[in-house]
PDB file of N, CA and C in Angstrom:
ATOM      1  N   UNK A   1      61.243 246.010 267.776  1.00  0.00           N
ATOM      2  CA  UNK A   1      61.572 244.779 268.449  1.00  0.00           C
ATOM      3  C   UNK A   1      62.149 245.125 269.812  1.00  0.00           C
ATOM      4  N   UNK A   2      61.674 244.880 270.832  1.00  0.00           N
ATOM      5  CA  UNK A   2      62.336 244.426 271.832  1.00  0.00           C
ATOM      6  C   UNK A   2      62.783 243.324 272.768  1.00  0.00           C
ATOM      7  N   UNK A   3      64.163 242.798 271.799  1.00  0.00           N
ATOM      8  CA  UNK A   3      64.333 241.389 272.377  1.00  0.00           C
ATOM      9  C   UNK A   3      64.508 241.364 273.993  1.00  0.00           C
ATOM     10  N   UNK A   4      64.957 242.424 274.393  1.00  0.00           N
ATOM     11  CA  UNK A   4      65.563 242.209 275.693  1.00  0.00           C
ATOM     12  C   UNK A   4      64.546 242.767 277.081  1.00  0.00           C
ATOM     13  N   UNK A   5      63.516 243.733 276.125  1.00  0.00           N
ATOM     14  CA  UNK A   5      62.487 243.606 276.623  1.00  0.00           C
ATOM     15  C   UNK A   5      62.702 245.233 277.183  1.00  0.00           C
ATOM     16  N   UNK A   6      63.184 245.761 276.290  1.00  0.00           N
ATOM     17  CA  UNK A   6      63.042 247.092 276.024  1.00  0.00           C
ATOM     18  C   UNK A   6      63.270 247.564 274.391  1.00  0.00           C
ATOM     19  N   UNK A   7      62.691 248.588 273.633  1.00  0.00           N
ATOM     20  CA  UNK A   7      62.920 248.996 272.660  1.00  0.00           C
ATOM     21  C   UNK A   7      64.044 250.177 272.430  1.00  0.00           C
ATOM     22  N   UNK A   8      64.838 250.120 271.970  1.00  0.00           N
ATOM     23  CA  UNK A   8      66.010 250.749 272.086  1.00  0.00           C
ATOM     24  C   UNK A   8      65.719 252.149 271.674  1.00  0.00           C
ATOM     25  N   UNK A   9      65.643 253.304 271.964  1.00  0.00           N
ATOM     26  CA  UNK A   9      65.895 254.609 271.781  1.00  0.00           C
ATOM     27  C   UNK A   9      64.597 255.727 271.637  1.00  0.00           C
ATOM     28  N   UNK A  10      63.723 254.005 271.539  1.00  0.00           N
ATOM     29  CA  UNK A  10      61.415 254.613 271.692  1.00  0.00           C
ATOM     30  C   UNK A  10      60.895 254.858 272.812  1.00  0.00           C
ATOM     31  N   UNK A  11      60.316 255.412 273.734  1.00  0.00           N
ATOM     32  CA  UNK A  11      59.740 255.103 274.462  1.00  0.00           C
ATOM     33  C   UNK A  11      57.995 254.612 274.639  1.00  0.00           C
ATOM     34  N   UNK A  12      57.806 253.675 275.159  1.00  0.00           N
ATOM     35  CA  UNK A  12      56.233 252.995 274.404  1.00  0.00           C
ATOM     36  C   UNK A  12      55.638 253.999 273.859  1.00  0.00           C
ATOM     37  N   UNK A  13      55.341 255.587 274.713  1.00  0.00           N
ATOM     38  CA  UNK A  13      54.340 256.557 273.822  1.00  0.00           C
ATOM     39  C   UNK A  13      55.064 256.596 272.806  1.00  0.00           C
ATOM     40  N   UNK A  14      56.119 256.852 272.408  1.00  0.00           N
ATOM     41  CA  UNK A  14      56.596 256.771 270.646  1.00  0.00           C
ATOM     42  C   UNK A  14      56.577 255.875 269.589  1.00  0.00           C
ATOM     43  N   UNK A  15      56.597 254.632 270.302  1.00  0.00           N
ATOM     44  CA  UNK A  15      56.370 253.631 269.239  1.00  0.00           C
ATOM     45  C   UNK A  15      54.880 253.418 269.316  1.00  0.00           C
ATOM     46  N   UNK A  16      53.890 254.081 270.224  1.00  0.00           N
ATOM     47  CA  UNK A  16      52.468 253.889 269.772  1.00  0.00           C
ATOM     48  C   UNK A  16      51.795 255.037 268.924  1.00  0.00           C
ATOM     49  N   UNK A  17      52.986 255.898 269.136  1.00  0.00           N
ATOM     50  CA  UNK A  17      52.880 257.332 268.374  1.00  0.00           C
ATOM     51  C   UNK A  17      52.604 257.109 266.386  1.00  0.00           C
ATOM     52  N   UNK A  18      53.982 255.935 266.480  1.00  0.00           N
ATOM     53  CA  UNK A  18      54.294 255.608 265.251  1.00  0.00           C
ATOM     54  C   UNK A  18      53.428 254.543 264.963  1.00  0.00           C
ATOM     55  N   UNK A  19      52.004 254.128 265.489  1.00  0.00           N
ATOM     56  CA  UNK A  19      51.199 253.279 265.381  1.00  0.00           C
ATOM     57  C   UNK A  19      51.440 251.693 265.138  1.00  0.00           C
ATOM     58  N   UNK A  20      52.207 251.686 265.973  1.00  0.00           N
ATOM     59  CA  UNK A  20      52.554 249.711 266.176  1.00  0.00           C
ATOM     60  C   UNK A  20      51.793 249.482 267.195  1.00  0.00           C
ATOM     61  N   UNK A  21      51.085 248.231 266.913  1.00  0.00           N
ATOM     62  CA  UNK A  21      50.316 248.189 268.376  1.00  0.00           C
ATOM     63  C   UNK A  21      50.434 246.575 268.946  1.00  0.00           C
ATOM     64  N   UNK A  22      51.841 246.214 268.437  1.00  0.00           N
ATOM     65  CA  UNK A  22      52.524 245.008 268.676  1.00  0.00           C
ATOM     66  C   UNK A  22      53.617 245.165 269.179  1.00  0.00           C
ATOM     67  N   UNK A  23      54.873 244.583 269.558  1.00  0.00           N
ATOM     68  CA  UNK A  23      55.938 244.525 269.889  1.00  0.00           C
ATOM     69  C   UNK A  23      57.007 243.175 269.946  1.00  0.00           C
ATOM     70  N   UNK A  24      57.928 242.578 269.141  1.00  0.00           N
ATOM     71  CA  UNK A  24      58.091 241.489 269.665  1.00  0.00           C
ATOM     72  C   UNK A  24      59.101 241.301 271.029  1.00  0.00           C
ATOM     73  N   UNK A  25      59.335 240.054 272.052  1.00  0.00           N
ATOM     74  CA  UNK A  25      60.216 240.082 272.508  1.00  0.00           C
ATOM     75  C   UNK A  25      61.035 238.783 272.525  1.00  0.00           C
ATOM     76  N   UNK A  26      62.044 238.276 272.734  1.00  0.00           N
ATOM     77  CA  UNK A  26      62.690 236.959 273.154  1.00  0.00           C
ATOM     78  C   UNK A  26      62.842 236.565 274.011  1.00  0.00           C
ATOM     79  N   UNK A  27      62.391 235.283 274.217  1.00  0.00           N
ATOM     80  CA  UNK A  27      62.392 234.470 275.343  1.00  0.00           C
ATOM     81  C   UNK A  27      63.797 233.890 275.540  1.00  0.00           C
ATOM     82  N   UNK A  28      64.737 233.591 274.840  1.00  0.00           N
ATOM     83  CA  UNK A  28      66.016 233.623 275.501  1.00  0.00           C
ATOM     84  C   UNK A  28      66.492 234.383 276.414  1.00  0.00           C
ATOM     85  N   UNK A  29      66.738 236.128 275.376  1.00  0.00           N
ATOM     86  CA  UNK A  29      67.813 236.931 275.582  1.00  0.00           C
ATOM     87  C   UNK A  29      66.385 237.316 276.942  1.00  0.00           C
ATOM     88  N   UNK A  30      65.254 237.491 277.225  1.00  0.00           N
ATOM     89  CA  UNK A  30      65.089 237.319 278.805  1.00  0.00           C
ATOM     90  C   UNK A  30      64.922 236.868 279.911  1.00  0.00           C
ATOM     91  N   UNK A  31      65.348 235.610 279.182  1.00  0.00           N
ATOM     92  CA  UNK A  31      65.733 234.275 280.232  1.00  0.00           C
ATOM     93  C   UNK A  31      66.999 235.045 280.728  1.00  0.00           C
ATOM     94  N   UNK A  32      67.891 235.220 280.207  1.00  0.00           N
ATOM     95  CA  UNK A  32      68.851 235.159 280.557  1.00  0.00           C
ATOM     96  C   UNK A  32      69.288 236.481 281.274  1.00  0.00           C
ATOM     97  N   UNK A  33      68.681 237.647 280.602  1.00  0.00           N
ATOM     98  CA  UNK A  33      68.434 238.966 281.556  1.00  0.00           C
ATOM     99  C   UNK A  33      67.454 239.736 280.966  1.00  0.00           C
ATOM    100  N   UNK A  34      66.592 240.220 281.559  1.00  0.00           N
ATOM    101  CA  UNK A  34      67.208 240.212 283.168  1.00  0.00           C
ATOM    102  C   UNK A  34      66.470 239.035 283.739  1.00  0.00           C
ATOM    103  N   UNK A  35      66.073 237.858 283.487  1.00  0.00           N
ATOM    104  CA  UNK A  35      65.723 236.676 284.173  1.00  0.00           C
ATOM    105  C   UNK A  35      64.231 236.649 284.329  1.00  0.00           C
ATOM    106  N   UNK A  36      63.431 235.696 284.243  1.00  0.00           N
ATOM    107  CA  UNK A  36      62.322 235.169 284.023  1.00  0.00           C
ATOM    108  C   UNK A  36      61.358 235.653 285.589  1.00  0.00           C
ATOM    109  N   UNK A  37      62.747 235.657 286.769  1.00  0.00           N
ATOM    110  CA  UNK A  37      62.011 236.023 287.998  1.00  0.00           C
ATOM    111  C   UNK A  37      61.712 237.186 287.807  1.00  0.00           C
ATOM    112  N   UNK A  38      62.534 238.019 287.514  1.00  0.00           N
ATOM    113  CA  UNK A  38      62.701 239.339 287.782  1.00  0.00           C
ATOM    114  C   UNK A  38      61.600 239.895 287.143  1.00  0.00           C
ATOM    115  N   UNK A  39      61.105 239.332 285.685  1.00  0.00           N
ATOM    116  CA  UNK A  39      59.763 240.131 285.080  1.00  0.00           C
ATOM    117  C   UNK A  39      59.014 239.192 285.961  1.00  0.00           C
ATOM    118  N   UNK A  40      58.611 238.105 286.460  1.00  0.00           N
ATOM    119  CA  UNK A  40      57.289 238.110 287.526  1.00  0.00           C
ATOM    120  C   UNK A  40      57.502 239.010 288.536  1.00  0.00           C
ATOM    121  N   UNK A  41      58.293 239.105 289.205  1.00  0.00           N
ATOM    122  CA  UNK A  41      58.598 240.120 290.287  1.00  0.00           C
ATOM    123  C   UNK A  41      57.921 241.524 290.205  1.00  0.00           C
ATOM    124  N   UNK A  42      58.179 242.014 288.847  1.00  0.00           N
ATOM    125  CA  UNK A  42      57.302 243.078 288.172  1.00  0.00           C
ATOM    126  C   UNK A  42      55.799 243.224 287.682  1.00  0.00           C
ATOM    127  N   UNK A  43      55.689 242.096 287.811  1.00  0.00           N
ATOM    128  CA  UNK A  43      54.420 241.955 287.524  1.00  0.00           C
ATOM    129  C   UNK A  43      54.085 241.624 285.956  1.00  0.00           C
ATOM    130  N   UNK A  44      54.989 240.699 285.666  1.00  0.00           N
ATOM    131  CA  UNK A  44      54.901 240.597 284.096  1.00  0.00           C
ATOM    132  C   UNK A  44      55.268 241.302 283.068  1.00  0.00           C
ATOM    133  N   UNK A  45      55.533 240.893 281.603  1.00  0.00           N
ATOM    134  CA  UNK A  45      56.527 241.630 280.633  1.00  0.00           C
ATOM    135  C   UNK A  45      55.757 242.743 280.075  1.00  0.00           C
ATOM    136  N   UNK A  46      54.416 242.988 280.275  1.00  0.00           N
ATOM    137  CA  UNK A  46      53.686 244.221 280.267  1.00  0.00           C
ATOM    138  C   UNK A  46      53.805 245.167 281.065  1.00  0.00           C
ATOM    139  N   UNK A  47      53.948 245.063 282.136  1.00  0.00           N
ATOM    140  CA  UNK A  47      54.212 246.060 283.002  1.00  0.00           C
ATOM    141  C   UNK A  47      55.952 245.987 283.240  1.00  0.00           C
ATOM    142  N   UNK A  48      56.793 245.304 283.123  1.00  0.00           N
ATOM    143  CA  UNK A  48      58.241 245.104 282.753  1.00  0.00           C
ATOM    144  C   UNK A  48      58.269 246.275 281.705  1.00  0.00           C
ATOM    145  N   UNK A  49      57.764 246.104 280.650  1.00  0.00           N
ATOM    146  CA  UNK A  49      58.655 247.196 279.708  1.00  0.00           C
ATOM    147  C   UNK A  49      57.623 248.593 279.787  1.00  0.00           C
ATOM    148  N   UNK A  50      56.384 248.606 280.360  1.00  0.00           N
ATOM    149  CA  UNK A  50      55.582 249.692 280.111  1.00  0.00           C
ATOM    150  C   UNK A  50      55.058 249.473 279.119  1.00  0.00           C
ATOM    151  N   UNK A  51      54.651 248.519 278.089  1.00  0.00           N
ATOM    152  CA  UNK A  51      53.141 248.541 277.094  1.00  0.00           C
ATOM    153  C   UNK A  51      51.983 248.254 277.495  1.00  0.00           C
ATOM    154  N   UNK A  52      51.465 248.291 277.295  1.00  0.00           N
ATOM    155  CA  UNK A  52      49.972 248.158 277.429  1.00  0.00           C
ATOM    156  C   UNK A  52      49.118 247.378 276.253  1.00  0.00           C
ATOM    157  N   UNK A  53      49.956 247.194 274.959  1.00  0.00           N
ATOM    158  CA  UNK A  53      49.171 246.546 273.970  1.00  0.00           C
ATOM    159  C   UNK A  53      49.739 245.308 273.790  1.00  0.00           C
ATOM    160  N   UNK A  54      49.455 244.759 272.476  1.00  0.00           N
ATOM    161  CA  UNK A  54      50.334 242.965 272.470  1.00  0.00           C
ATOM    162  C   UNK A  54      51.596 242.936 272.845  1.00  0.00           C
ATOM    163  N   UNK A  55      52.090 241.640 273.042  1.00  0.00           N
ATOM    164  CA  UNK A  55      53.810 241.187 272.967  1.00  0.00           C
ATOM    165  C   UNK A  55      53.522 239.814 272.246  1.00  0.00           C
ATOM    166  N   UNK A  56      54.459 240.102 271.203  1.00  0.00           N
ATOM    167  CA  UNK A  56      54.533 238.660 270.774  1.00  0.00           C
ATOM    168  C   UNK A  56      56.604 237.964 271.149  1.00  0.00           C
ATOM    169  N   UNK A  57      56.041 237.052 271.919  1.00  0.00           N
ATOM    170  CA  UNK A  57      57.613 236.316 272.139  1.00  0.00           C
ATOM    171  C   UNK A  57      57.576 235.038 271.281  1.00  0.00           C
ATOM    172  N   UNK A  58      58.684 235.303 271.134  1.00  0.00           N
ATOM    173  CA  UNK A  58      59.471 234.194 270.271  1.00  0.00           C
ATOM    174  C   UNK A  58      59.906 233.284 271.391  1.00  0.00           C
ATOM    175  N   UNK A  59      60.226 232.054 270.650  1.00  0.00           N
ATOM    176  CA  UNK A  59      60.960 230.934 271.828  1.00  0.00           C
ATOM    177  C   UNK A  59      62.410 231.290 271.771  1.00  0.00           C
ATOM    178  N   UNK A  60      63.029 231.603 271.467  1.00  0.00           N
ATOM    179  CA  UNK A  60      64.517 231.619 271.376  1.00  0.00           C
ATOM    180  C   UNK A  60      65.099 230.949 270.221  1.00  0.00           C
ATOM    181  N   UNK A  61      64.194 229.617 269.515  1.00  0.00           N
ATOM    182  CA  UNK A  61      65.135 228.831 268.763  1.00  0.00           C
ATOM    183  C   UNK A  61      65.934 229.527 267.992  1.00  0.00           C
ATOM    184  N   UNK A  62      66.305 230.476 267.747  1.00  0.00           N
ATOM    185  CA  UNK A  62      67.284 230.730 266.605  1.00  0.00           C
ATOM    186  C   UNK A  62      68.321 231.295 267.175  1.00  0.00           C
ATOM    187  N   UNK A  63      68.503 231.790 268.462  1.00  0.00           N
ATOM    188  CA  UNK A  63      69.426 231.780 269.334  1.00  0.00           C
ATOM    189  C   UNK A  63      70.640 230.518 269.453  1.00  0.00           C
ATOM    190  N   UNK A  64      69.439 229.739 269.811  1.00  0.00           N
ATOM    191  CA  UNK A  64      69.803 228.155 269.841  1.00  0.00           C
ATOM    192  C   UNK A  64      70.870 227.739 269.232  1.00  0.00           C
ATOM    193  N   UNK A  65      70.210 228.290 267.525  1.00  0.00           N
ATOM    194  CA  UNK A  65      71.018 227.293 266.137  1.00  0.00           C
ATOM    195  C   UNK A  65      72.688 228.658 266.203  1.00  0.00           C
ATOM    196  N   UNK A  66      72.018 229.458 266.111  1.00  0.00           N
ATOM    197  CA  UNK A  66      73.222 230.732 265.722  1.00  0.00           C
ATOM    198  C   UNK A  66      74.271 230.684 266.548  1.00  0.00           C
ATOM    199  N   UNK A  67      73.836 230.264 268.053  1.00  0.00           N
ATOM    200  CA  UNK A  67      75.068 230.271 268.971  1.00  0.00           C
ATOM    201  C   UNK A  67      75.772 228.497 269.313  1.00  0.00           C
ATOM    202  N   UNK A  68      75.560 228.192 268.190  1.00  0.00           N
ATOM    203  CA  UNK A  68      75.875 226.538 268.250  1.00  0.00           C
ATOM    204  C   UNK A  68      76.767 225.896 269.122  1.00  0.00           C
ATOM    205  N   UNK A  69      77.981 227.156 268.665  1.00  0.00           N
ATOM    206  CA  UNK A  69      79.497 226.464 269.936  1.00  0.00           C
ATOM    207  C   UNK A  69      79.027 226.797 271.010  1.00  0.00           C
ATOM    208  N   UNK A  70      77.859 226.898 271.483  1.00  0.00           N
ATOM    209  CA  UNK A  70      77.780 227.470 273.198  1.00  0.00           C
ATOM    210  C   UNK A  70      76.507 226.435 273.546  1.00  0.00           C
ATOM    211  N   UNK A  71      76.053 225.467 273.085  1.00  0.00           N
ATOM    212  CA  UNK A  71      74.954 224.804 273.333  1.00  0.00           C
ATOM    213  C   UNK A  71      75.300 223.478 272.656  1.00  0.00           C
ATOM    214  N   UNK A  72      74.379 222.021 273.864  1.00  0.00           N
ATOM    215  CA  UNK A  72      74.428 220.982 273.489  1.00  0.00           C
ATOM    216  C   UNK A  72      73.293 220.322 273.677  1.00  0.00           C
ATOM    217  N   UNK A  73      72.802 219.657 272.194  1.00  0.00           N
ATOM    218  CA  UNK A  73      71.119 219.302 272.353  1.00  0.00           C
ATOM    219  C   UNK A  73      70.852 217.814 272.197  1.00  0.00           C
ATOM    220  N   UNK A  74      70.262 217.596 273.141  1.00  0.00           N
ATOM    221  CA  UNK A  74      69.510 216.023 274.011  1.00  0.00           C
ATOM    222  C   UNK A  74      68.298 215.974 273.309  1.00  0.00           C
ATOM    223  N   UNK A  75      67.304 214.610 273.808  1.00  0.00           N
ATOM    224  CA  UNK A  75      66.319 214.811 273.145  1.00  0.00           C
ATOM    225  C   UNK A  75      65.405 215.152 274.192  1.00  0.00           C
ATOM    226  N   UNK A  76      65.764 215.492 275.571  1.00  0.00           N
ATOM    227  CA  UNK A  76      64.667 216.428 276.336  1.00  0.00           C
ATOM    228  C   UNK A  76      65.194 217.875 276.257  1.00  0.00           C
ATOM    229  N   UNK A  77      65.761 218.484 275.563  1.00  0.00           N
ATOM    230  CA  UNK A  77      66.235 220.062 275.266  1.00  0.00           C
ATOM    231  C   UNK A  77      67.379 220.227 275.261  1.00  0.00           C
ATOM    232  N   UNK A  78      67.949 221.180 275.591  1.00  0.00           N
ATOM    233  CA  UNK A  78      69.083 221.957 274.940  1.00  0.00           C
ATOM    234  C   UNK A  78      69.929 222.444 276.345  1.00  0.00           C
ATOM    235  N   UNK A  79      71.243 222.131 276.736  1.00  0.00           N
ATOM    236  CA  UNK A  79      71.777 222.590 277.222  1.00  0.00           C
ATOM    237  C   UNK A  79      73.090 223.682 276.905  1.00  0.00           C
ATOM    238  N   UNK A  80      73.170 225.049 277.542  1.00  0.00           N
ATOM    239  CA  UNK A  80      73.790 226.277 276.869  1.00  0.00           C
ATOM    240  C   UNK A  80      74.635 227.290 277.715  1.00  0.00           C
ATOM    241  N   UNK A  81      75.743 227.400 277.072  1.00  0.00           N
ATOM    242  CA  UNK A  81      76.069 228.437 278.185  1.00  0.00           C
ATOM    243  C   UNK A  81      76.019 229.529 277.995  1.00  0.00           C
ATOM    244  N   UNK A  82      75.646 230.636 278.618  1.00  0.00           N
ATOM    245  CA  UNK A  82      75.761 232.241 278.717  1.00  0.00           C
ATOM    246  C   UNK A  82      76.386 232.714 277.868  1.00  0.00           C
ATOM    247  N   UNK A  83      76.147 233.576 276.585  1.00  0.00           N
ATOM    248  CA  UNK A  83      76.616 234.137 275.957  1.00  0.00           C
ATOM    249  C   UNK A  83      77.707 235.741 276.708  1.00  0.00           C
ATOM    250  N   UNK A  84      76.795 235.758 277.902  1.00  0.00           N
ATOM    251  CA  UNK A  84      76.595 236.739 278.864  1.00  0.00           C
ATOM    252  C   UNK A  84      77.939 236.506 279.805  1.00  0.00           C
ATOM    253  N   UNK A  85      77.837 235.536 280.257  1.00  0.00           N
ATOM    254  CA  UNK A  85      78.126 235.463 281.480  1.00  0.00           C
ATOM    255  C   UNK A  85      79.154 233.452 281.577  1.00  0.00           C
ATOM    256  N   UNK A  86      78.586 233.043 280.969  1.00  0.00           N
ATOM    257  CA  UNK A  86      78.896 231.808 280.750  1.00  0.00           C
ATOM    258  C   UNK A  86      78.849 230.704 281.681  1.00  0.00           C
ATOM    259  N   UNK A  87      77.646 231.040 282.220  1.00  0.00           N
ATOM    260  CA  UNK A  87      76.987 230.482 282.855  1.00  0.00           C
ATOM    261  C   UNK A  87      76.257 229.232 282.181  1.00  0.00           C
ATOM    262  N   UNK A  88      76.038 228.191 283.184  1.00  0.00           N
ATOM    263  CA  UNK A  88      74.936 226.872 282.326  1.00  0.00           C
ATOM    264  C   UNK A  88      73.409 226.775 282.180  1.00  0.00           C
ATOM    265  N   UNK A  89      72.632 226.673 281.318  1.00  0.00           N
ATOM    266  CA  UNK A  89      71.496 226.114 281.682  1.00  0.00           C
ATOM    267  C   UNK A  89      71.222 225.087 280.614  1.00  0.00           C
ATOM    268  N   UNK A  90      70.035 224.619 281.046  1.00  0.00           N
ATOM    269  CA  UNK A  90      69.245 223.323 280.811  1.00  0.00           C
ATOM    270  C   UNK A  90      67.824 223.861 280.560  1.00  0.00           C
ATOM    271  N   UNK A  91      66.940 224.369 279.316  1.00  0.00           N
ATOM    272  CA  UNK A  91      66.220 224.081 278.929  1.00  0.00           C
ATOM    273  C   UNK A  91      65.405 223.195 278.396  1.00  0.00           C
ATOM    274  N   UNK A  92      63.726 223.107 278.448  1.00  0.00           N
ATOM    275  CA  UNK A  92      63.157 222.371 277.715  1.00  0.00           C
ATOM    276  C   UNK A  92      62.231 223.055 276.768  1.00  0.00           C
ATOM    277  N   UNK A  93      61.398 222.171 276.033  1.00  0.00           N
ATOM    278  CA  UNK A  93      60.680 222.687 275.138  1.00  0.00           C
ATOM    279  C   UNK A  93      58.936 223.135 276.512  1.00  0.00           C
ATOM    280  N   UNK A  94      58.952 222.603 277.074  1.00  0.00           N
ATOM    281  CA  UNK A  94      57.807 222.610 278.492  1.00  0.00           C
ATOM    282  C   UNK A  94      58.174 224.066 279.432  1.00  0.00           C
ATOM    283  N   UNK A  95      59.628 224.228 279.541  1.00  0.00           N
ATOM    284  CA  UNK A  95      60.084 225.533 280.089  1.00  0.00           C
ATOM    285  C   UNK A  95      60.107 226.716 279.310  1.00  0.00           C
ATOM    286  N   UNK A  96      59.997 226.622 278.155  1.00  0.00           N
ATOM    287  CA  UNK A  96      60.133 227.443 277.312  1.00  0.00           C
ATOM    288  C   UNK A  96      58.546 228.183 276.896  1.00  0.00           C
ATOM    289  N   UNK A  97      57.187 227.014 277.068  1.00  0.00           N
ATOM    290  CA  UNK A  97      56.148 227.204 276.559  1.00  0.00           C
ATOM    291  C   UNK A  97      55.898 228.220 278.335  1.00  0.00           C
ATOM    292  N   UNK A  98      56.347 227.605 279.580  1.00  0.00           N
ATOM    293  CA  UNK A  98      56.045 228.178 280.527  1.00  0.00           C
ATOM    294  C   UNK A  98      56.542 229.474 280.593  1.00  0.00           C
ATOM    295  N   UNK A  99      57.892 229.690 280.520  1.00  0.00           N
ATOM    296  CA  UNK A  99      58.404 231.338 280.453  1.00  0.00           C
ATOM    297  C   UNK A  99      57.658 232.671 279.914  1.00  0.00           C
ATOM    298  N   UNK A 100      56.681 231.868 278.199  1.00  0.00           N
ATOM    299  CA  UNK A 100      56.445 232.527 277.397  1.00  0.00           C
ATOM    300  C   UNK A 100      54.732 232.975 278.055  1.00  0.00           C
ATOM    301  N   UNK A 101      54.269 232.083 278.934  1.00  0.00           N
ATOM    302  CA  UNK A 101      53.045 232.125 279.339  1.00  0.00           C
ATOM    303  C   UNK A 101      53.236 233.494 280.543  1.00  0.00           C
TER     304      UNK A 101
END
């Protein structure tokens, strides 16, 4: 898994070594860092972490539910603060399908 959009202690040739030819990542924890610009800036979460094969991202919802005292939900999405930093945002379910694209 790499939620944050690195795999902790693998480097891609090792985890393709060990024949995964998937990876997941989260769309929260890289909303939030290193930020949604920063992997376009890179040229996307493929070339962001160095794979070359699938990524499957998750939306975040379980972020969402788990960090409850830090988020307040409308019926156009979810507003949250930084687990990080404690900072605000304002998600939607439309921003979320876009991040992941």
């Amino acid at each position: 898994m790499g939620s944050q959009g690195a795999i902790k202690t693998l480097t891609p040739e090792e985890v393709k070594a060990l024949g995964l030819a998937m990876v997941l990542a989260n769309t929260y924890h890289l909303y939030l860092r290193p930020g949604i610009g920063v992997i376009e800036k890179l040229g996307g979460l493929h070339k962001f972490m160095g794979w070359d094969q699938a990524i499957l991202t998750d939306s975040g919802g379980y972020q969402i539910f788990s960090l409850a005292r830090l988020r307040q939900v409308s019926d156009d999405g979810v507003t949250f603060r930084s687990h990080i930093d404690g900072s605000q945002h304002h998600i939607t379910p439309e921003l979320i399908i876009q991040f992941q694209e």
